[in-house]
Protein backbone atom coordinates (compact mmCIF):
# COMPACT_ATOMS: atom_id res chain seq x y z
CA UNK A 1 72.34 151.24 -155.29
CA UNK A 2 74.09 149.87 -152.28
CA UNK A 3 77.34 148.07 -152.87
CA UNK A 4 77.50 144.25 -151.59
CA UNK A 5 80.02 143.73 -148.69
CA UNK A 6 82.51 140.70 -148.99
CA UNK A 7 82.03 138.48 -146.16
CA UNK A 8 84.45 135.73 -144.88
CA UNK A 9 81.95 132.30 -145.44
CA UNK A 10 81.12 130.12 -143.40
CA UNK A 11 78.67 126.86 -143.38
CA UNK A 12 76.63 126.45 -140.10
CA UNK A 13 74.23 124.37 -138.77
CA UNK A 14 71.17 124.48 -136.68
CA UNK A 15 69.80 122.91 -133.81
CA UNK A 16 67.84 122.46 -130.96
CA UNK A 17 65.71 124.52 -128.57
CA UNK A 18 62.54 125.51 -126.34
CA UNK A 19 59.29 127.05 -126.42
CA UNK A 20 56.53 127.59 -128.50
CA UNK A 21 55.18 130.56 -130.60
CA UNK A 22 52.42 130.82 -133.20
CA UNK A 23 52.14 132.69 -136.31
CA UNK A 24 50.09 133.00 -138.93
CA UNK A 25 49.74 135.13 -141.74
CA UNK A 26 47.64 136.72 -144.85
CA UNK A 27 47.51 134.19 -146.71
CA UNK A 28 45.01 131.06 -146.82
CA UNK A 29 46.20 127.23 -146.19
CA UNK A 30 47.05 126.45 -149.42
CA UNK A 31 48.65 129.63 -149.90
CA UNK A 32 47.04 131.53 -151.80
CA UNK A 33 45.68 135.73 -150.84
CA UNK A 34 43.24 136.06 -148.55
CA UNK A 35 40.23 137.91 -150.39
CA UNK A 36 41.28 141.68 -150.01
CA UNK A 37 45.13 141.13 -150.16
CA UNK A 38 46.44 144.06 -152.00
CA UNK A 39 47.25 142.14 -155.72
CA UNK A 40 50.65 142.05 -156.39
CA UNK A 41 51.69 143.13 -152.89
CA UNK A 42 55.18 141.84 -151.13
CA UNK A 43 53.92 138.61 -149.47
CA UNK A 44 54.18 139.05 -145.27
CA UNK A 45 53.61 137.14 -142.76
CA UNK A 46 51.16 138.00 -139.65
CA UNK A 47 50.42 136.83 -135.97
CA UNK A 48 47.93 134.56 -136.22
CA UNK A 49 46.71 135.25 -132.36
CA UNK A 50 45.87 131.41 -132.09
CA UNK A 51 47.53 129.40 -129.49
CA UNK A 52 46.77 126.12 -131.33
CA UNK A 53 49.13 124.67 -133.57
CA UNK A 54 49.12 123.08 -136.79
CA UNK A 55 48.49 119.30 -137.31
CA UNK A 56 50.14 117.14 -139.61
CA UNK A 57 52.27 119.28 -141.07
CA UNK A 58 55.29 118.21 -143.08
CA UNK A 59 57.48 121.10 -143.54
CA UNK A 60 60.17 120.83 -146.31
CA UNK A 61 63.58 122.39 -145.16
CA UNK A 62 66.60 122.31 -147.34
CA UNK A 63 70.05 123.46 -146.80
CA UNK A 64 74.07 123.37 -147.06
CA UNK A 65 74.76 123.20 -143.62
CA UNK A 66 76.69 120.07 -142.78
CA UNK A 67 75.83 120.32 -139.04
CA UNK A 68 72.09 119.46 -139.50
CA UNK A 69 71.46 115.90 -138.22
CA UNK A 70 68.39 114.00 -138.04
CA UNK A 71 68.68 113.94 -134.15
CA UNK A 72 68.58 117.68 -133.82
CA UNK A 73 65.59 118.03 -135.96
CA UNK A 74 63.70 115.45 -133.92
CA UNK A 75 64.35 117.46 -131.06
CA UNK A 76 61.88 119.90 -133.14
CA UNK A 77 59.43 117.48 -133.81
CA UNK A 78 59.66 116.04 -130.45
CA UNK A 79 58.65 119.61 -129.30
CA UNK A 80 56.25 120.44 -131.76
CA UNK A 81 53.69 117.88 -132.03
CA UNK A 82 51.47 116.92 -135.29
CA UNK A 83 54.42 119.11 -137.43
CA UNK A 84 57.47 116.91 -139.18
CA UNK A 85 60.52 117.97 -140.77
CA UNK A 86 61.06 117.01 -144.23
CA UNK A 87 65.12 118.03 -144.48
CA UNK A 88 67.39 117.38 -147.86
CA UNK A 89 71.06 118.42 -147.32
CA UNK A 90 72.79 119.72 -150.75
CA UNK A 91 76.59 120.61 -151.22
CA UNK A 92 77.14 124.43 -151.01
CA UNK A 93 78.46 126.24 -154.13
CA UNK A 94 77.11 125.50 -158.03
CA UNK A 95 75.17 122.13 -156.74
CA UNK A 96 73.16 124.40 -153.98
CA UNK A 97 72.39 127.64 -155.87
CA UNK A 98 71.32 125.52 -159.06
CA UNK A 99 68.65 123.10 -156.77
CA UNK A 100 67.11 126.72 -155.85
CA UNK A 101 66.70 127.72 -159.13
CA UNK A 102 65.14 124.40 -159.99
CA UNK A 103 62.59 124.43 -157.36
CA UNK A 104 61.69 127.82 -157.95
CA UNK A 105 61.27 127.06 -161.52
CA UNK A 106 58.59 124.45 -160.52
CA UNK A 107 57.32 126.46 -158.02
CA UNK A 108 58.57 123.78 -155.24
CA UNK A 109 60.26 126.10 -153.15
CA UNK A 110 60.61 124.33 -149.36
CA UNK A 111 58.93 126.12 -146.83
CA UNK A 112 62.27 126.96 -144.98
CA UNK A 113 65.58 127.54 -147.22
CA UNK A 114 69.17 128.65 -146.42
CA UNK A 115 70.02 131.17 -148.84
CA UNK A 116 72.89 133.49 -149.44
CA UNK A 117 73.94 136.76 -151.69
CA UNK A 118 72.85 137.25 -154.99
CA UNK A 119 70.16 134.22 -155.24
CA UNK A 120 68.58 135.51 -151.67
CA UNK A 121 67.94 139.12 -153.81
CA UNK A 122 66.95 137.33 -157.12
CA UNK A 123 64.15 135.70 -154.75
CA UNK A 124 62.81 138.30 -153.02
CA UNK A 125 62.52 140.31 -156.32
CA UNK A 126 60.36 137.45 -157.61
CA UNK A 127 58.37 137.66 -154.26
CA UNK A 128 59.65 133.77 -153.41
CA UNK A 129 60.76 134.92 -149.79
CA UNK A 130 58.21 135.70 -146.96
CA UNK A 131 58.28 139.08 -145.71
CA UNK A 132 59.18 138.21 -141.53
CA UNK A 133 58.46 141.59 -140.33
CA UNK A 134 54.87 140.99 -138.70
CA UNK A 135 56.80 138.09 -137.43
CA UNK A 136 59.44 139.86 -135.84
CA UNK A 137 56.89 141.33 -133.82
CA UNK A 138 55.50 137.96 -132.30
CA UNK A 139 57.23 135.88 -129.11
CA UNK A 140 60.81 134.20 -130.40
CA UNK A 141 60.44 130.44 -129.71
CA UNK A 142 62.45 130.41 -126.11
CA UNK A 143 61.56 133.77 -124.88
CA UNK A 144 58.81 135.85 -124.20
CA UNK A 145 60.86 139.12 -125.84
CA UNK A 146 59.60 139.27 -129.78
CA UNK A 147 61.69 137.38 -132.11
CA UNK A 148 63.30 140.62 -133.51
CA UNK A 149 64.39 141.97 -130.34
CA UNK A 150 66.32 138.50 -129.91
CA UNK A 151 68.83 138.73 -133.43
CA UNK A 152 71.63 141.01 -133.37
CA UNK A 153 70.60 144.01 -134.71
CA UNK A 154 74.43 144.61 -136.65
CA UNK A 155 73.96 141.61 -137.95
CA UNK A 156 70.26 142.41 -139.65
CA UNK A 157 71.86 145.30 -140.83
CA UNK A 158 75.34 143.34 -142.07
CA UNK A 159 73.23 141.31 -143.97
CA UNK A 160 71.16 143.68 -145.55
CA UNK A 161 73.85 146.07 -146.27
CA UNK A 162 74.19 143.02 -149.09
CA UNK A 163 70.95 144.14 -151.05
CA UNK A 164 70.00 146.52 -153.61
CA UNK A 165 67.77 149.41 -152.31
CA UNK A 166 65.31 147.65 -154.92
CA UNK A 167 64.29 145.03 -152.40
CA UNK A 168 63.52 148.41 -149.38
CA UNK A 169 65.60 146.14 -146.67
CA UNK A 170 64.72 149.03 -144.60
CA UNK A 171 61.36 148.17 -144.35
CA UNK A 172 61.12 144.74 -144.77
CA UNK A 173 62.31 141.64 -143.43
CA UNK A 174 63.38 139.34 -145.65
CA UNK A 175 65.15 136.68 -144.01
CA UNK A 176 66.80 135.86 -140.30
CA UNK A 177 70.86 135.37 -140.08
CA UNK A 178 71.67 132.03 -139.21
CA UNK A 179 75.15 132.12 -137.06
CA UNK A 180 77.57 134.74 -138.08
CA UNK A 181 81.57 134.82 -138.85
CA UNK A 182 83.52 136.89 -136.31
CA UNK A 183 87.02 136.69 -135.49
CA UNK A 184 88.68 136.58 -132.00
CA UNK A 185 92.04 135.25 -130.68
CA UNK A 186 92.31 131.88 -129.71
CA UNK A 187 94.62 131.17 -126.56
CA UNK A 188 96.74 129.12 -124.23
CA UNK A 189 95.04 129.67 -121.26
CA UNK A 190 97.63 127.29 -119.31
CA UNK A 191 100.49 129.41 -120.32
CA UNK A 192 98.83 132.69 -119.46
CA UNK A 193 97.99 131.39 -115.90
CA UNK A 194 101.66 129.75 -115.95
CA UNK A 195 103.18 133.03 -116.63
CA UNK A 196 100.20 135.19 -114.16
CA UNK A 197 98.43 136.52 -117.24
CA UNK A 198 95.04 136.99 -118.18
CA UNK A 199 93.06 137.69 -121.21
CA UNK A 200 93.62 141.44 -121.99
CA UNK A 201 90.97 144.19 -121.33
CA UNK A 202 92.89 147.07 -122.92
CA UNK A 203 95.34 147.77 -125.11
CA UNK A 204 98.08 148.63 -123.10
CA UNK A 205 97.17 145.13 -121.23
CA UNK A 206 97.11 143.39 -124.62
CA UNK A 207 100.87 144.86 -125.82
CA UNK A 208 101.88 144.25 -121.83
CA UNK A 209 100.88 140.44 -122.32
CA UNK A 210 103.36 140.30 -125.60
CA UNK A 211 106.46 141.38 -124.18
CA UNK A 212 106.03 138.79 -121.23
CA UNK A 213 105.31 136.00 -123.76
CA UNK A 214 108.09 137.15 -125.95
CA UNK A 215 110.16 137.18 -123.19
CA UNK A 216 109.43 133.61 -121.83
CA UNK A 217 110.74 132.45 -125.19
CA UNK A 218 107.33 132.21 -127.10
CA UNK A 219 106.08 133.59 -130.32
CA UNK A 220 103.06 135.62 -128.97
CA UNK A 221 100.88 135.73 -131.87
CA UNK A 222 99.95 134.74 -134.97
CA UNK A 223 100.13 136.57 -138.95
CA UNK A 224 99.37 133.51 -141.42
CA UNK A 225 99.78 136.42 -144.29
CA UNK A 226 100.00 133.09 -146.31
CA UNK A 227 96.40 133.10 -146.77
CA UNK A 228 95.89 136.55 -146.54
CA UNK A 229 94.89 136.67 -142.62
CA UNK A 230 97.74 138.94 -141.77
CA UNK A 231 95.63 141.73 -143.34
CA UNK A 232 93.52 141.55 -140.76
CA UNK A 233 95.48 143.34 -138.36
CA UNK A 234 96.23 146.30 -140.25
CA UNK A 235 92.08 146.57 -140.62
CA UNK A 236 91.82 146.29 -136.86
CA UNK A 237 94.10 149.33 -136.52
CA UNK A 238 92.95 151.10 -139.20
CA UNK A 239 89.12 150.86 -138.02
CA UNK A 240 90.41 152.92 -134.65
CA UNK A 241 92.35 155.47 -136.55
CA UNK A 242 90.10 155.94 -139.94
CA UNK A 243 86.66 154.50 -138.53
CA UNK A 244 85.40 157.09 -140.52
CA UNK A 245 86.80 156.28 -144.21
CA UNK A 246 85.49 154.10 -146.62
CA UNK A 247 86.64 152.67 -149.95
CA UNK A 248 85.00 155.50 -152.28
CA UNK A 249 86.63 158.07 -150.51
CA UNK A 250 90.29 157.07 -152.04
CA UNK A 251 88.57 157.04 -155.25
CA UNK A 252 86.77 160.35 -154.91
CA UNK A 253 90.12 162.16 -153.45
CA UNK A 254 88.27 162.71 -150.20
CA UNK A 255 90.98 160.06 -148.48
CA UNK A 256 94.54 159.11 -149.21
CA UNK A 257 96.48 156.42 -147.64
CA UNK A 258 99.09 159.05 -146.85
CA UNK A 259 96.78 160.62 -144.31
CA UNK A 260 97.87 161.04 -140.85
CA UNK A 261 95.38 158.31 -139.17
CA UNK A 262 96.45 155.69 -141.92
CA UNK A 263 99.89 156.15 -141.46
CA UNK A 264 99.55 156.02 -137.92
CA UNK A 265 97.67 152.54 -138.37
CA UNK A 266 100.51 151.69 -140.39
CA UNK A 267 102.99 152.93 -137.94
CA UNK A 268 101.37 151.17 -134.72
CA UNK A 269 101.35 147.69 -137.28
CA UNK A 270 105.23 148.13 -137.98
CA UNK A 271 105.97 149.06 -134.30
CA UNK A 272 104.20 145.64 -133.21
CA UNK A 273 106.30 143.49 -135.89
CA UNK A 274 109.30 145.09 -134.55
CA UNK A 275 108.72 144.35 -131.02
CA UNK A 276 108.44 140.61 -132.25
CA UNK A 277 104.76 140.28 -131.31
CA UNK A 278 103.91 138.57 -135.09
CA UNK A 279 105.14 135.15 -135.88
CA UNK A 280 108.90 135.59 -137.32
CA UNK A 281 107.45 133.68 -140.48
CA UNK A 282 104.42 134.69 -140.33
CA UNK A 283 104.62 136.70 -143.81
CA UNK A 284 104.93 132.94 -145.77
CA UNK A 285 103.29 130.90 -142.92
CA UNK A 286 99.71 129.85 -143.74
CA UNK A 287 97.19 128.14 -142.00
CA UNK A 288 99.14 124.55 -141.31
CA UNK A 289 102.22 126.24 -140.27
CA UNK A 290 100.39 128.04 -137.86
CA UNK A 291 98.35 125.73 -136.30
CA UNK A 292 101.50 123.29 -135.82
CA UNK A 293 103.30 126.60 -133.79
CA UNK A 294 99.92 127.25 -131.60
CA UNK A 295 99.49 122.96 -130.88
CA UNK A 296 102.94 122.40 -130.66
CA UNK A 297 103.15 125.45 -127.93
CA UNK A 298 105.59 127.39 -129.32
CA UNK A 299 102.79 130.36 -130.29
CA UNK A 300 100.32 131.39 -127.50
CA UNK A 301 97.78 133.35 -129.71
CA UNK A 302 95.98 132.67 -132.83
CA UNK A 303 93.58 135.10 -134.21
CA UNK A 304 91.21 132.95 -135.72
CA UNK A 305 87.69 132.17 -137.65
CA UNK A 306 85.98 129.74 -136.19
CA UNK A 307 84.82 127.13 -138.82
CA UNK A 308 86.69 124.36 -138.42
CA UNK A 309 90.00 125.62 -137.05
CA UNK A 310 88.59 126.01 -133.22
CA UNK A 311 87.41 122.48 -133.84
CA UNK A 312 91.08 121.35 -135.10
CA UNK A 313 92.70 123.31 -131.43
CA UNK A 314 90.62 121.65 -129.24
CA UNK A 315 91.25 117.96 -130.85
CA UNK A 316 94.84 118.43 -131.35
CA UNK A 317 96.10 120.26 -128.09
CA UNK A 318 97.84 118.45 -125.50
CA UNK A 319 94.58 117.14 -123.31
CA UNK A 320 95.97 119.18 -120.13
CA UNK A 321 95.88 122.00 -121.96
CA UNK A 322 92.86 124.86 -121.08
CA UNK A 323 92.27 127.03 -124.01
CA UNK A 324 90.55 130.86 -123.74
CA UNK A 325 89.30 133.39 -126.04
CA UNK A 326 88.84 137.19 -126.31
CA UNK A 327 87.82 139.94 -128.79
CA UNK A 328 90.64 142.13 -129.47
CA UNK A 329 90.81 145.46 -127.35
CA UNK A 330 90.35 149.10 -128.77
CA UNK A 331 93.90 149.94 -129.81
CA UNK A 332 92.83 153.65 -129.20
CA UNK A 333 90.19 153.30 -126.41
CA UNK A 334 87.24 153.67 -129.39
CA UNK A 335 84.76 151.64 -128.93
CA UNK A 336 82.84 149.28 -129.69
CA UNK A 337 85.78 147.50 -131.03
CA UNK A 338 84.62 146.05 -133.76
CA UNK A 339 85.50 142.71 -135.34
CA UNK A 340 85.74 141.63 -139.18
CA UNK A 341 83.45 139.15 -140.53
CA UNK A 342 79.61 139.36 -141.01
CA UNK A 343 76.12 137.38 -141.71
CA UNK A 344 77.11 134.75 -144.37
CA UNK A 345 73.93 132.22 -143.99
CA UNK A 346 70.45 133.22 -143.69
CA UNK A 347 67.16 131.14 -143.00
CA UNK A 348 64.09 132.50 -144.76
CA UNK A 349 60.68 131.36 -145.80
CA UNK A 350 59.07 130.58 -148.64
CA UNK A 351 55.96 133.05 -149.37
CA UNK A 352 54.08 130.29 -151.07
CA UNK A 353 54.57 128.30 -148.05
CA UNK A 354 50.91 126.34 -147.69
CA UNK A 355 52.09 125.92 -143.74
CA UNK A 356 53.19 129.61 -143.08
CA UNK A 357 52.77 129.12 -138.94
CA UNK A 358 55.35 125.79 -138.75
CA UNK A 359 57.29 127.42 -140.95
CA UNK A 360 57.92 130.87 -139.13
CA UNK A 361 58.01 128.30 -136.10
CA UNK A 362 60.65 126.09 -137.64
CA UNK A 363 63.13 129.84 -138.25
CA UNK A 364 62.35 130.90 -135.05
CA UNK A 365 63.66 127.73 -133.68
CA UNK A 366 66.62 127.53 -135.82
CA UNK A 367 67.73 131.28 -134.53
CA UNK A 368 66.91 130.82 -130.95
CA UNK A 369 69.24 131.55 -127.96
CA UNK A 370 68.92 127.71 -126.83
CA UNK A 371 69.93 126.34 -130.66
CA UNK A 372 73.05 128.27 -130.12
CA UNK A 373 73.68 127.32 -126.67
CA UNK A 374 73.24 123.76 -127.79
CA UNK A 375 75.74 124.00 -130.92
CA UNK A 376 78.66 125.79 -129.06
CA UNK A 377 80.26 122.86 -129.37
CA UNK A 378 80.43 122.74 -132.92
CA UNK A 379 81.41 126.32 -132.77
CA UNK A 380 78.48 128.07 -134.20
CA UNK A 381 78.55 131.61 -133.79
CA UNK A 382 75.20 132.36 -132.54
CA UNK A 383 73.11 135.30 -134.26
CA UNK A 384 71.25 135.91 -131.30
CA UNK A 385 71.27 139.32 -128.98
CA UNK A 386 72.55 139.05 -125.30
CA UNK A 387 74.23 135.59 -126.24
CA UNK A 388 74.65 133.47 -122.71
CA UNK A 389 77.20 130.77 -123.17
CA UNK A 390 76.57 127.36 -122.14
CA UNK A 391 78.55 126.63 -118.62
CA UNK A 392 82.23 125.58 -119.16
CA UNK A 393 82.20 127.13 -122.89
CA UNK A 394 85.62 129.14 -122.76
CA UNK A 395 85.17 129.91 -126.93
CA UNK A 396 82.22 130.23 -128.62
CA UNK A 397 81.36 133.43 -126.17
CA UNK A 398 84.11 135.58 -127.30
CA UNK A 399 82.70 135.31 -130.89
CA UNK A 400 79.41 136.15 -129.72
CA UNK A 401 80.79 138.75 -128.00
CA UNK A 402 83.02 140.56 -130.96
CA UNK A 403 79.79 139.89 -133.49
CA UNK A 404 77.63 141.93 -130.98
CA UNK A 405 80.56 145.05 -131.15
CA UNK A 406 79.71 145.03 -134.73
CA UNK A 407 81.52 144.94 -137.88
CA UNK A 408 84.63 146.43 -139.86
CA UNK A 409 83.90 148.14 -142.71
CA UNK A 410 86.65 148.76 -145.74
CA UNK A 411 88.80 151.20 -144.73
CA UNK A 412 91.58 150.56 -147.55
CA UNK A 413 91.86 151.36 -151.17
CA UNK A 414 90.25 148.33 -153.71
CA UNK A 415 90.97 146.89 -156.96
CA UNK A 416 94.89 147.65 -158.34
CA UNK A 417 95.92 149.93 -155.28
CA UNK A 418 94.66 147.52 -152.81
CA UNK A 419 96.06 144.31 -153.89
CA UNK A 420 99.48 146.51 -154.43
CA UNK A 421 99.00 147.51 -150.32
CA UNK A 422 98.59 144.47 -148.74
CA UNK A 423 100.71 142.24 -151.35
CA UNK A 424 103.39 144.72 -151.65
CA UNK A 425 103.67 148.05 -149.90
CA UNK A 426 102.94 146.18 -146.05
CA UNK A 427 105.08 143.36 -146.20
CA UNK A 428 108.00 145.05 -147.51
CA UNK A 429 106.99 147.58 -144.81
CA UNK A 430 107.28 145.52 -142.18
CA UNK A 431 110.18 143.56 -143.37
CA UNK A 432 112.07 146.49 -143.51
CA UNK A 433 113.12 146.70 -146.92
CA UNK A 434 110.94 149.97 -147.87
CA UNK A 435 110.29 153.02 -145.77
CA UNK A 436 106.50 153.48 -145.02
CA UNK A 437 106.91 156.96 -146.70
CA UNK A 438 107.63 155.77 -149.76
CA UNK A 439 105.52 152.33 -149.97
CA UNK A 440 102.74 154.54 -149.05
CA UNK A 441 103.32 156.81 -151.56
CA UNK A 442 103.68 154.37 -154.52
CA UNK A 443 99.88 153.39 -153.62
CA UNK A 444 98.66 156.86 -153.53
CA UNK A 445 100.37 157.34 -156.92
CA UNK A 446 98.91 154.19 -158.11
CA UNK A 447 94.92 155.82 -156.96
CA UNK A 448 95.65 159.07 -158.46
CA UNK A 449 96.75 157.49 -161.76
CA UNK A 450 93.76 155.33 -162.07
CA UNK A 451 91.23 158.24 -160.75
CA UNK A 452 92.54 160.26 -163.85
């Protein structure tokens, strides 16, 4: 059985888009088999190879994604002719899982759903969810390329690497990922080009750009180890020295965080606090803190989520202020270099659907290149392949970009040993107050006392 992988969260929204594409499946109008259906088969959908559409169709869609307004589902209808769009926002969390399990209870599942984590594998083991993979294979609703070869392919497997092997991901599609969470740094493209620098393309032109900030009097990036986000940078080093190690190998013996490419990860993270390239209070600033030292101008990077933070930067700044973003360069020239985050939201269909064509229209307009084009500005992260940003968008591609080099897996110890790393063996690391010898060693002595 697969493990689930923790994913930062992240509500998005959908939009609006282009062209048309048909499906249709193997199953009848109202839903039921078609006479010869396999009995208790997974349901799936199938082109229909019918150019006309549906006709008064009312297509229930529900989700917790704050961003859907009537407007942009219009834009749908407006499109799409004879079908309407029946939508019913719900508050994520408790209130959102416990209206699916109602409506599955009465057998009123909408035709479209957002779904997430364990309730999206409850339903498809109750054969609720449509099976997309004929689907896949049909024209994606602004291109003529098939809808599959339009999502980013790490994030299909990101988001499957969240099921059981019960549910045979592998050969199935079970939902679509709506958006994704990535994370890039955020920065101050007016001081760069004030002080003749550009976004880096390398490493060595990533440390290069520090000094000359620190030197010009500014604090060049951001830690926010308040909230846990100074983690993050150890991961980034450690998934270019240890890409190779995961979580169960500390717990089978097979890795130790005393190994030569963690301590070097360790080593490169203490060299960079040193230099002064971290916020001096970065270990006890948090999110506020930080945000008031990248507004206010005294920080000129912020390695960020996107959520609502981007949205905060660009509404706060100084309005002569030009902001830029990039995906953080391979530290040791391996590549792809690959950001942390994931598929948090997914779109899938109901398999008792009695309007299986609008629906599979209705997700293959919600994950379409033009939705995300059209949403940049609410900072979306777009799940699409061979993202094209909208003209003047400065952000929203650099996420795109860093969820297309793919995704971090855990290359640290969990449960006790973890929490004692990152909450007590880095900072006093970095502070200075503990040798990385002997902090490093405390943690291995805390795994091999627990693997006994």
């Amino acid at each position: 059985m697969k493990k689930r992988g923790t994913l930062l969260t992240l509500s998005l929204l959908i939009g609006m888009a282009g062209a048309l594409s048909g499906c249709g499946g193997n199953r009848n109008g109202n839903g039921a088999a078609e006479p010869g259906a396999a009995s208790g088969a997974a349901p799936s959908s199938q082109a229909s190879g019918s150019s006309a559409s549906e006709e008064d169709v009312t297509l229930k869609f529900i989700s917790w994604w704050s961003y859907v307004k009537p407007e942009l589902l219009k834009k749908f209808e407006d499109e799409n002719p004879g079908i309407k769009v029946d939508y019913e926002y719900v508050a994520v969390g408790d209130a959102y899982n416990n209206k699916i399990k109602t409506l599955t209870a009465s057998n009123e599942l909408p035709d479209v759903f957002g779904i997430q984590g364990v309730t999206f594998e409850s339903l498809i083991k109750t054969n609720d969810i449509l099976d997309l993979k004929e689907a896949f294979q049909t024209p994606a609703y602004d291109k003529a390329d098939n809808w599959g070869d339009t999502i980013n392919p790490v994030l299909m497997t990101n988001m499957n690497s969240g099921l059981t092997s019960e549910v045979d991901a592998a050969n199935h599609v079970w939902g679509v990922p709506f958006g994704a969470v990535s994370v890039v740094v955020v920065y101050n493209k007016t001081l760069f080009d004030g002080l003749g620098l550009a976004a880096p393309q390398t490493w060595d032109e990533f440390e290069s750009n520090n000094k000359t900030l620190k030197e010009a009097g500014l604090i060049p990036m951001s830690y926010a180890n308040k909230v846990g986000w100074g983690d993050w940078w150890l991961r980034f080093l450690l998934d270019q020295s240890t890409r190779d190690v995961t979580t169960d190998d500390f717990l089978t013996g097979k890795a130790k965080v005393t190994d030569p490419g963690f301590v070097e990860a360790v080593q490169k993270l203490k060299q960079l606090w040193d230099d002064g390239t971290f916020d001096p209070a970065g270990m006890t600033n948090g999110i506020d803190e930080t945000q008031a030292l990248f507004v206010q101008q005294k920080m000129a990077q912020y390695m960020v989520v996107p959520e609502n933070f981007v949205q905060y930067l660009q509404d706060n700044m100084p309005k002569d202020v030009e902001l830029g973003a990039y995906a953080l360069p391979a530290w040791k020239g391996i590549e792809p270099s690959r950001t942390l985050g994931g598929a948090s939201n997914i779109v899938a269909v109901s398999a008792k659907t009695k309007h299986q064509e609008a629906a599979i229209k209705l997700a293959k307009f919600m994950t379409s290149e033009t939705t995300f084009q059209s949403l940049a500005d609410s900072n979306v992260v777009p799940s699409t392949k061979g993202y094209t940003p909208p003209e003047g968008d400065k952000i929203m591609g650099a996420y795109a970009e860093a969820a297309e080099n793919g995704f971090i897996v855990e290359h640290t110890p969990g449960d006790e040993a973890g929490i004692k790393l990152f909450q007590d063996a880095l900072p006093k690391i970095l502070l200075g107050n503990k040798t990385i010898d002997k902090a490093l060693n405390e943690v291995q002595e805390l795994i091999d006392k627990n693997a006994k």
